[in-house]
Protein backbone atom coordinates (compact mmCIF):
# COMPACT_ATOMS: atom_id res chain seq x y z
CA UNK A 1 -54.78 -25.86 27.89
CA UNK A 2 -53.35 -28.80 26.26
CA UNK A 3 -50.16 -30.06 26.28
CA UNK A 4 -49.99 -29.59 22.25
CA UNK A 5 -51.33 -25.83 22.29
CA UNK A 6 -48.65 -25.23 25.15
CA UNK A 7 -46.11 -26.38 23.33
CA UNK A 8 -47.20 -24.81 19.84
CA UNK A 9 -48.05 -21.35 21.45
CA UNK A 10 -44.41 -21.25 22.49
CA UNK A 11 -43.50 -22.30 19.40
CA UNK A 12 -44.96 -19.54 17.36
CA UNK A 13 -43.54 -17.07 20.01
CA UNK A 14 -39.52 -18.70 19.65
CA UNK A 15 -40.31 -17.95 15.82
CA UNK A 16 -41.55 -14.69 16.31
CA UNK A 17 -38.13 -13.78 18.46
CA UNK A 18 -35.33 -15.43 16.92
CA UNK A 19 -35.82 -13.51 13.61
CA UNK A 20 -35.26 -10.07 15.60
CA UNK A 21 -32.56 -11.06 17.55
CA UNK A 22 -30.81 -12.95 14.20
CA UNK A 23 -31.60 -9.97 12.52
CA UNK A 24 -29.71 -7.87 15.38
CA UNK A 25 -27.22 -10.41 15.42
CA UNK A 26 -26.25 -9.75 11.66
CA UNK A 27 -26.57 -5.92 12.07
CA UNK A 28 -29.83 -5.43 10.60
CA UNK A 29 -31.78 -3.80 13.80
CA UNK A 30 -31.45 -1.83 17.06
CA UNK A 31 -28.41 -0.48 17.59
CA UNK A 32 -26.26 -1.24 13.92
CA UNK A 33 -22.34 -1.53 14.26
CA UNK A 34 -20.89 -0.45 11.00
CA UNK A 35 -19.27 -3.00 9.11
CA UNK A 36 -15.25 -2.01 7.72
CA UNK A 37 -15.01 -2.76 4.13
CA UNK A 38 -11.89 -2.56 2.60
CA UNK A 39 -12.83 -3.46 -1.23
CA UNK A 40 -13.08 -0.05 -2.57
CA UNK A 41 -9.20 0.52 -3.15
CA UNK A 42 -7.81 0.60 -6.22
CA UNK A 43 -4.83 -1.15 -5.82
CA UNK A 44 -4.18 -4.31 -3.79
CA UNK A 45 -3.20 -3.22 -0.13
CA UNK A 46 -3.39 -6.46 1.82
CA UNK A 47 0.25 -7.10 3.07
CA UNK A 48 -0.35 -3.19 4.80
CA UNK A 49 -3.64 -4.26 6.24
CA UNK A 50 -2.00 -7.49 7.95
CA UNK A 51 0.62 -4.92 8.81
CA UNK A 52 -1.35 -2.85 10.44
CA UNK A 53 -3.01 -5.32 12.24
CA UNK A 54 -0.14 -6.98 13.82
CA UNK A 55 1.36 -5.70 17.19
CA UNK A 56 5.34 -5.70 15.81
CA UNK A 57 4.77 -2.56 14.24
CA UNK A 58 8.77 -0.56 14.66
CA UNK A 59 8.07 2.41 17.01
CA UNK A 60 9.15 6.04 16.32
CA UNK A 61 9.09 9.79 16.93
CA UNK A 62 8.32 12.25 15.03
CA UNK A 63 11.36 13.67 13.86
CA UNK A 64 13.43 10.21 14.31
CA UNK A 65 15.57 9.15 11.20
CA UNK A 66 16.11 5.29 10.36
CA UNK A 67 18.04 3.60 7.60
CA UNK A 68 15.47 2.18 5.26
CA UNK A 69 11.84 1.36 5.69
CA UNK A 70 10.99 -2.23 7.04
CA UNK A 71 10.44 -4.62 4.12
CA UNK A 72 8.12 -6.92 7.12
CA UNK A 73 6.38 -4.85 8.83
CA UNK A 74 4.46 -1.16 9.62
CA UNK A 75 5.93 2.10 11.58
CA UNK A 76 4.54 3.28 14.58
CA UNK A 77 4.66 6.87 14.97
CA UNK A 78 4.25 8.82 17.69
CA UNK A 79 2.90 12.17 16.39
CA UNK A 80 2.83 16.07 18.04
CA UNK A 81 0.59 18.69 17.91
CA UNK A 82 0.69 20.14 14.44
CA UNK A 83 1.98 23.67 15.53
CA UNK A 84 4.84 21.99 17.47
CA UNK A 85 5.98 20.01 14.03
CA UNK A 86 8.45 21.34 11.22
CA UNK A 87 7.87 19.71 8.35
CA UNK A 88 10.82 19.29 5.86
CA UNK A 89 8.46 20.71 3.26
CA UNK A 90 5.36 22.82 3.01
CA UNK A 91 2.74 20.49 2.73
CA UNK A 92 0.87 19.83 -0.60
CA UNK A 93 -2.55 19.72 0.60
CA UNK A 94 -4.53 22.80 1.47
CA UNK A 95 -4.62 23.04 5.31
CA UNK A 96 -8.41 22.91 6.70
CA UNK A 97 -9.10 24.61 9.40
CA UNK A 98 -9.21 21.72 11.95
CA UNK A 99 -5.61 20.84 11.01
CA UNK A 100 -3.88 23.43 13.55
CA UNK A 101 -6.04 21.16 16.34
CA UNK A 102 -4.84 17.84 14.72
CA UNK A 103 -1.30 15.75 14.91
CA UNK A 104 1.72 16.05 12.63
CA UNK A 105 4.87 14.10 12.20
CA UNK A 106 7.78 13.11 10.24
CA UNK A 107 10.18 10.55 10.04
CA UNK A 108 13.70 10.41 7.71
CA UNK A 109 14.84 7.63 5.77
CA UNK A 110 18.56 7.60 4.97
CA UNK A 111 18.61 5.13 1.72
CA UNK A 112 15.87 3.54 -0.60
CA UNK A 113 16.37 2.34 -4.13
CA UNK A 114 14.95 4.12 -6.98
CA UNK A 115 11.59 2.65 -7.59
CA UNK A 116 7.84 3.72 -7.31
CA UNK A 117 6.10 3.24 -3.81
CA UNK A 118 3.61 3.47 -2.47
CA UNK A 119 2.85 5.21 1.43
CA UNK A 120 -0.34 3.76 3.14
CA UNK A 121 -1.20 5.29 6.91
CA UNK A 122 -3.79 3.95 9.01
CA UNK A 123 -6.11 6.68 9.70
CA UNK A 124 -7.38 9.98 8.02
CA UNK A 125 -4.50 12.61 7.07
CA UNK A 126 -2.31 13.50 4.76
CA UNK A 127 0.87 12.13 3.30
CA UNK A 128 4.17 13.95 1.91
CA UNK A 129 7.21 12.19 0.42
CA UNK A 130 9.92 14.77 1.03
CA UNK A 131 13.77 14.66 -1.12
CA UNK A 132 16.39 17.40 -1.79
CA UNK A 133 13.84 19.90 0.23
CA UNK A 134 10.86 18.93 -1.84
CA UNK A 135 7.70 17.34 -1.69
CA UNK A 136 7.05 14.38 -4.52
CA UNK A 137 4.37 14.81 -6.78
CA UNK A 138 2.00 11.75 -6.08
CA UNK A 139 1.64 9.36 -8.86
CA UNK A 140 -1.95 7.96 -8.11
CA UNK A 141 -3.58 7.61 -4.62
CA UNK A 142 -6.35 5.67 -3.21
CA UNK A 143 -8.75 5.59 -0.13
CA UNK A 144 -11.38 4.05 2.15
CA UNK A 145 -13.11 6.09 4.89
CA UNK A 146 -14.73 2.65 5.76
CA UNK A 147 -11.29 0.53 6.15
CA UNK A 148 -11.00 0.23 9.79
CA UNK A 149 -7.35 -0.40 9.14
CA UNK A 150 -6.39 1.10 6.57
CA UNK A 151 -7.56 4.92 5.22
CA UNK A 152 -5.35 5.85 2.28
CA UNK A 153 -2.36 4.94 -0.06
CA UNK A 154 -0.47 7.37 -2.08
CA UNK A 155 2.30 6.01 -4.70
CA UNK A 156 5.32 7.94 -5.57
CA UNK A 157 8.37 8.08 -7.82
CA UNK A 158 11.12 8.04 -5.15
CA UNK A 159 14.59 8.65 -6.33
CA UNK A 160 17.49 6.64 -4.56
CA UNK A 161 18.91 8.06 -1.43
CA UNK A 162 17.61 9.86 1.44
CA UNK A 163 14.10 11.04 2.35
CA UNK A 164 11.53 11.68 4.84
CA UNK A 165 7.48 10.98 5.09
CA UNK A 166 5.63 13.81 6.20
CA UNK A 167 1.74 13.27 7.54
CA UNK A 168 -0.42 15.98 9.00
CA UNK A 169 -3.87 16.60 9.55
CA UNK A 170 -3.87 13.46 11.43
CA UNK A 171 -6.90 13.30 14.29
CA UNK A 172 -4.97 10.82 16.76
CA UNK A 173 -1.56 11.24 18.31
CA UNK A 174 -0.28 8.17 17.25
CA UNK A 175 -0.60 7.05 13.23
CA UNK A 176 0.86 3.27 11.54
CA UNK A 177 2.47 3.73 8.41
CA UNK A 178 4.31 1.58 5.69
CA UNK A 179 6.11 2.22 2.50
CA UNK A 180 7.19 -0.51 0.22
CA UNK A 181 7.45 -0.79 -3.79
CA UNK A 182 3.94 -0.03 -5.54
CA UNK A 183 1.77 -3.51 -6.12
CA UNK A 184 -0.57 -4.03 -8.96
């Protein structure tokens, strides 16, 4: 064979590879890693995303009461087991039946100034804003089941003074949250 049909033979067969394995590369054969998208939200959540992402999040237990929420950065909660948790509040959402297998937590604020929020958490649950004994009625809410980062904001009319953040129905032990005044 020829030096020139050598070197066009493996020519043809480079071509005939590199597509498949740039295709795999970009997701589009084989095995296909599903790409997070966090564009479908409704409301811009960015500063919680880069939040979430950074390792300073402030660590807590359930049931652990700070002063204010950080203006700079996410909570870190460590959660229980849903039927060890008392919730300052019954929760708003309908319990599904996986819940009593799932995590629950709360932690209480002692001050905030009268504003609307909004509570984003990192993973799939559900969110309470709890004051004087009673859960908030959520403004407007938002969420992404294909936001690695981020699953679900919920805004709120909080009044000044003390509350707590109730989440439940969460499928990890562990759960980043933040709260800071609603963005547009």
């Amino acid at each position: 064979m020829s030096r020139f049909r050598l070197l066009l033979a493996g020519a043809v067969v480079v071509g005939a590879l590199a597509p498949a394995g740039y295709a795999h590369e970009q997701g589009h054969g084989g095995a296909q890693k599903k790409e997070s998208t966090c564009t479908e939200f409704i409301w811009p959540l960015e500063t919680e995303r880069a939040w979430f992402r950074a390792n300073d999040a402030l660590p807590l237990k359930s049931g652990d009461t700070f002063a204010t929420p950080p203006t700079d950065k996410a909570i870190r909660v460590q959660l229980r087991p849903s039927a060890s948790v008392e919730l300052p509040a019954p929760p708003t959402s309908t319990p599904k039946p996986d819940d009593a297998k799932r995590f629950a937590g709360v932690i209480h604020f002692k001050d905030i100034k009268e504003g609307h929020y909004q509570v984003a958490i990192s993973t799939s649950g559900w969110i309470d804003v709890v004051q004087g004994g009673k859960a908030l009625e959520a403004t407007a809410h938002t969420g992404s089941p294909h936001c690695d980062e981020l699953r679900k904001s919920v805004r709120f009319e909080i009044a000044a003074g003390p509350f707590s953040v109730q989440v439940y129905g969460v499928p990890t032990d562990t759960i980043r949250f933040a709260v800071r005044p609603a963005a547009d």
